[in-house]
Protein backbone atom coordinates (compact mmCIF):
# COMPACT_ATOMS: atom_id res chain seq x y z
CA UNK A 1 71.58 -102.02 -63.63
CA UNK A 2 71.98 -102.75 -67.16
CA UNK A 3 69.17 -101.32 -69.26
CA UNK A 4 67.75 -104.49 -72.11
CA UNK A 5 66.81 -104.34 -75.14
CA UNK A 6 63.27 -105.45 -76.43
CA UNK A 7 65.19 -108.54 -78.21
CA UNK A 8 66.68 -109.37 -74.53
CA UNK A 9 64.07 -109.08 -72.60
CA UNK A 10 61.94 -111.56 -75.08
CA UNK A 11 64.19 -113.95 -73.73
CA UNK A 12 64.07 -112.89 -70.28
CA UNK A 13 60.42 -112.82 -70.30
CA UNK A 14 59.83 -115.61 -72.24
CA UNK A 15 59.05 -114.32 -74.97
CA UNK A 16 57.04 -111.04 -75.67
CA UNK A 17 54.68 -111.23 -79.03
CA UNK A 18 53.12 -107.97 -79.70
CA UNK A 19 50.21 -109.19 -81.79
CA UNK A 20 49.71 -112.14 -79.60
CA UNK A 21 49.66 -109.57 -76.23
CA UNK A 22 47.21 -107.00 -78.26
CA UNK A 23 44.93 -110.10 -78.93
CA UNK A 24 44.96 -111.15 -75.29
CA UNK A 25 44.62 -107.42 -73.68
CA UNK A 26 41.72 -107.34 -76.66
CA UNK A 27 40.14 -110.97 -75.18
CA UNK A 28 40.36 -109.09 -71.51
CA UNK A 29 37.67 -106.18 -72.62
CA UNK A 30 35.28 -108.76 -73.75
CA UNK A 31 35.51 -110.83 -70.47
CA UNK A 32 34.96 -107.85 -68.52
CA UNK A 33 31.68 -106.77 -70.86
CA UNK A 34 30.32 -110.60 -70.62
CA UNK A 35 31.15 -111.10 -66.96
CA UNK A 36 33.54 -113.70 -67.22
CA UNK A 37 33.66 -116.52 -64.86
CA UNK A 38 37.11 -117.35 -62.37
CA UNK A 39 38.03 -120.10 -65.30
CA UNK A 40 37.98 -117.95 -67.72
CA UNK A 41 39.93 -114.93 -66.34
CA UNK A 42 42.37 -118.06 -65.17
CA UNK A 43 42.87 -118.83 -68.44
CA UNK A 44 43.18 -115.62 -69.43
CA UNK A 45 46.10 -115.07 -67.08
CA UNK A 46 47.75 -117.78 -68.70
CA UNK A 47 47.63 -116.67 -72.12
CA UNK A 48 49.01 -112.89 -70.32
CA UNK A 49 51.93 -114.27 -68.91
CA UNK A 50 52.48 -116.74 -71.85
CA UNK A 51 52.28 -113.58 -74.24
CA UNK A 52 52.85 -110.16 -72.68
């Protein structure tokens, strides 16, 4: 198997952000220290896979 490059996997991923992920990784500690409901953490999961 062909090892990518960070450029190819952006595009294979959909398109990795690193200040976007940090930022959503960042939103994750304070839904854990709030107690986040289902909803949120749903949309959090969205913004993950949109981002990281």
């Amino acid at each position: 198997m062909k090892k990518l490059e960070l450029s190819q996997m952006m595009c294979v991923l959909g398109g990795y952000r690193a200040s976007e992920c940090k930022a959503v990784q960042a939103l994750a500690a304070e839904l854990s220290e709030k107690m986040a409901t289902d909803e949120e953490w749903d949309e959090w999961c969205e913004l993950y896979d949109k981002y990281c």
